[in-house]
C-alpha atoms as a PDB file:
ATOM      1  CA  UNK A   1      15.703  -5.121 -14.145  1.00  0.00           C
ATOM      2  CA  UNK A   2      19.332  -5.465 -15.282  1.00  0.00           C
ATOM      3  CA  UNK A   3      21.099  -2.194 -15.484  1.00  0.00           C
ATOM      4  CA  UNK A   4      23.458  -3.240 -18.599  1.00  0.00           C
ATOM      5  CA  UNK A   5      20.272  -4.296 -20.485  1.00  0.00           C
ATOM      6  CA  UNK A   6      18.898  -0.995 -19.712  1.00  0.00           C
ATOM      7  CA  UNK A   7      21.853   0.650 -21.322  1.00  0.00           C
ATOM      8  CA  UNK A   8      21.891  -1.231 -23.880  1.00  0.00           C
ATOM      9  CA  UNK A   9      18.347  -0.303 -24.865  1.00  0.00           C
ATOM     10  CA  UNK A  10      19.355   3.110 -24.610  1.00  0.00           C
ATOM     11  CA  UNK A  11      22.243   2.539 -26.872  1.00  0.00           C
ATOM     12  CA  UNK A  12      20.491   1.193 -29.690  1.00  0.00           C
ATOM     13  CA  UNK A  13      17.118   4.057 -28.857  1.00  0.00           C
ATOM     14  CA  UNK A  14      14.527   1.204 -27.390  1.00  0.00           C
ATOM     15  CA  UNK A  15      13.487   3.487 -25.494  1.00  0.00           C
ATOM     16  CA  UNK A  16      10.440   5.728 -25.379  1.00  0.00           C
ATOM     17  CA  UNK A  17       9.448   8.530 -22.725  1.00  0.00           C
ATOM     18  CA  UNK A  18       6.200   8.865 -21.215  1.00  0.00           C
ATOM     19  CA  UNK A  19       3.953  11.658 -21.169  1.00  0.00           C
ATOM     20  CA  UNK A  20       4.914  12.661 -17.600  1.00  0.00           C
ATOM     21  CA  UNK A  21       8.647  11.687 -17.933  1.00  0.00           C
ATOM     22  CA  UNK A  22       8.443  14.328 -20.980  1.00  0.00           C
ATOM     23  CA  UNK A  23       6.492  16.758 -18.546  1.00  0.00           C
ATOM     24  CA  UNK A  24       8.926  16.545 -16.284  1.00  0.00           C
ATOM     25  CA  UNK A  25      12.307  16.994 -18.307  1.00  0.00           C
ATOM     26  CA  UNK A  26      10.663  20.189 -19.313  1.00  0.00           C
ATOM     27  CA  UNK A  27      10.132  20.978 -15.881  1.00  0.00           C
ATOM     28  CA  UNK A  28      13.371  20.505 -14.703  1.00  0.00           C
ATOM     29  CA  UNK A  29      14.865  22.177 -17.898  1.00  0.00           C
ATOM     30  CA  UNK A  30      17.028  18.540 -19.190  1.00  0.00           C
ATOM     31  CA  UNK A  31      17.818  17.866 -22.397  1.00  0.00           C
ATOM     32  CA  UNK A  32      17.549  14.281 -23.849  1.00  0.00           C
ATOM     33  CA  UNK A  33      21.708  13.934 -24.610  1.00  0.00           C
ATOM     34  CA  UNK A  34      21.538  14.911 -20.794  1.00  0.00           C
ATOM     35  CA  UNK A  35      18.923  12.412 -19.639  1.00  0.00           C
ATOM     36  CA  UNK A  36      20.481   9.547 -21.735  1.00  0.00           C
ATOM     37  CA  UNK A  37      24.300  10.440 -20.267  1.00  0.00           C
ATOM     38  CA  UNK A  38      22.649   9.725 -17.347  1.00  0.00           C
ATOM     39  CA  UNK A  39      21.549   6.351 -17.804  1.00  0.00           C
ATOM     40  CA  UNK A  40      24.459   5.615 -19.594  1.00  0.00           C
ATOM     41  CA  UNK A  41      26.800   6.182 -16.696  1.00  0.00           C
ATOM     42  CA  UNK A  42      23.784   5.547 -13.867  1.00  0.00           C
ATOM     43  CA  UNK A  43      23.353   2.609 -11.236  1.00  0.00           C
ATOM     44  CA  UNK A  44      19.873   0.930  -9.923  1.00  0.00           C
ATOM     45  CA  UNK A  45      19.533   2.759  -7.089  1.00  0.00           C
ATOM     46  CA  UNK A  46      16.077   0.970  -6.505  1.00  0.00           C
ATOM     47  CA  UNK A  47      14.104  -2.032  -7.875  1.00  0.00           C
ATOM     48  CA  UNK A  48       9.831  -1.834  -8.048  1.00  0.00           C
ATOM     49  CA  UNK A  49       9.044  -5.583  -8.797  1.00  0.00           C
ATOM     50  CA  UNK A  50       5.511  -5.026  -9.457  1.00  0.00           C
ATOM     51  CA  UNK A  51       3.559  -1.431  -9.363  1.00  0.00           C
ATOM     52  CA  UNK A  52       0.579  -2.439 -10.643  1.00  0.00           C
ATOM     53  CA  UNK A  53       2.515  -1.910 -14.084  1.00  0.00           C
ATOM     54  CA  UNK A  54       5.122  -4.055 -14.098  1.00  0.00           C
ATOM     55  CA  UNK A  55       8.526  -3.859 -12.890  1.00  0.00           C
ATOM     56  CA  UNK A  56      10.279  -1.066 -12.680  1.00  0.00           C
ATOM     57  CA  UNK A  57      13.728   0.857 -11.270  1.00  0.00           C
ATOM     58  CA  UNK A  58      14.753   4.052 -10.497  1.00  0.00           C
ATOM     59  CA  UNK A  59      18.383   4.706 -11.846  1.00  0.00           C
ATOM     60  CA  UNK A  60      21.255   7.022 -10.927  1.00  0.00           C
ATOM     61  CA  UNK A  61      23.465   8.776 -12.872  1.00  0.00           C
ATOM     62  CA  UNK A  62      25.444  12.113 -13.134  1.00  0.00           C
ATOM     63  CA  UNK A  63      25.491  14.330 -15.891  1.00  0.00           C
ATOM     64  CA  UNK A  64      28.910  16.619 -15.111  1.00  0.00           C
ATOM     65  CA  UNK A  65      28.173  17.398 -11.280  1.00  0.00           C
ATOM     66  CA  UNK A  66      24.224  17.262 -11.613  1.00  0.00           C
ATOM     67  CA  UNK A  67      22.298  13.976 -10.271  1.00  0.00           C
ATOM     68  CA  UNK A  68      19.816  12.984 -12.507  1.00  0.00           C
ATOM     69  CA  UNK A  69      16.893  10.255 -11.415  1.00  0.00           C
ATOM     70  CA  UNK A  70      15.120   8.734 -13.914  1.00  0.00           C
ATOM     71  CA  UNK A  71      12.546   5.363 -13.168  1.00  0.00           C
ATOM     72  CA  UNK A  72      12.371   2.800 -15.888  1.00  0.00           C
ATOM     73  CA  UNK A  73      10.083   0.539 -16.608  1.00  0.00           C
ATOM     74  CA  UNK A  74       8.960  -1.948 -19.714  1.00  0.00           C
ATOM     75  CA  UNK A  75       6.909  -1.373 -22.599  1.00  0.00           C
ATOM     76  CA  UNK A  76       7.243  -4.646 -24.804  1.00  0.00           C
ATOM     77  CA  UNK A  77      10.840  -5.080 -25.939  1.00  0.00           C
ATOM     78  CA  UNK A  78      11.806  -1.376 -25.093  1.00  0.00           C
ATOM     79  CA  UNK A  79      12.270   0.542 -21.625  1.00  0.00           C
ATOM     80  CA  UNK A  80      10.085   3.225 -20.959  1.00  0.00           C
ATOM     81  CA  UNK A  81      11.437   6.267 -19.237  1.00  0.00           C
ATOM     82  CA  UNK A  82       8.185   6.908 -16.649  1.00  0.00           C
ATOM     83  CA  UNK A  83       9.951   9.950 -14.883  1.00  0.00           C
ATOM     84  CA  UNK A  84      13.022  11.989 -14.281  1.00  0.00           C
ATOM     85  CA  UNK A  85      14.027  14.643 -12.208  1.00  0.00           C
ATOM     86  CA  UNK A  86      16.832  16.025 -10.066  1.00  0.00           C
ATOM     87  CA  UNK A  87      16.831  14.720  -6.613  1.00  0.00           C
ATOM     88  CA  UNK A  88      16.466  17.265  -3.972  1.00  0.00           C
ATOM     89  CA  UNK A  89      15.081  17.797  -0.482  1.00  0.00           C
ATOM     90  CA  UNK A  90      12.954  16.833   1.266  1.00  0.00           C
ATOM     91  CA  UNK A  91      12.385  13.948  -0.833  1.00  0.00           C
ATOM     92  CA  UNK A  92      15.806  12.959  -1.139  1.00  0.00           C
ATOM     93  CA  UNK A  93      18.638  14.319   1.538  1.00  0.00           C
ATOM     94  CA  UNK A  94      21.103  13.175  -1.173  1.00  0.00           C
ATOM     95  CA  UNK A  95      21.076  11.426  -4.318  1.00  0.00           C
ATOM     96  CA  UNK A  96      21.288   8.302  -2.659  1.00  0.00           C
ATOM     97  CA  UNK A  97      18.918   8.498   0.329  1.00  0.00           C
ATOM     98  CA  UNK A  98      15.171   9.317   0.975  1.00  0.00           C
ATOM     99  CA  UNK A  99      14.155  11.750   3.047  1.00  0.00           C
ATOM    100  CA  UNK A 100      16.229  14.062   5.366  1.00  0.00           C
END
């Protein structure tokens, strides 16, 4: 996955969220403007070629001083948001790194 084409999906709304990626926003209290900043100003921080779904990538991007993670995926010609959620421990020691 190409991160400018995943902007530019955003951009122009081909984009859709999936149940849990909805679930979770709620959960972690993030509004869509926030969620789409964060795409809009994110880098692949990881690339899934195949998870039994298709390909996939989890991007990084900041909303003010708030990390935001959100995996993307394909559904026909638009990206589907599968999850998002603020990176914390233990999963994550830091935005950028697993584990800690």
């Amino acid at each position: 996955m190409d991160i400018e084409e995943i902007k530019t999906k955003v951009r122009l709304n081909q984009y859709v969220y999936s149940i849990h990626a909805e679930l979770e926003r709620r959960a972690e209290d993030l509004t869509f403007a926030q969620i789409e900043r964060a795409v809009l100003n994110g880098a692949i921080l990881e690339c899934y070629p195949d998870t039994g779904r298709g390909e996939s990538c989890l991007v990084v991007g900041w909303v003010d001083d708030l990390p935001i993670h959100i995996v993307c995926g394909w559904r026909g010609e638009r990206i589907v948001l599968i999850t998002v959620y603020i990176p914390r421990p233990p999963k994550f020691s830091d935005p950028w790194t697993r584990g800690g």
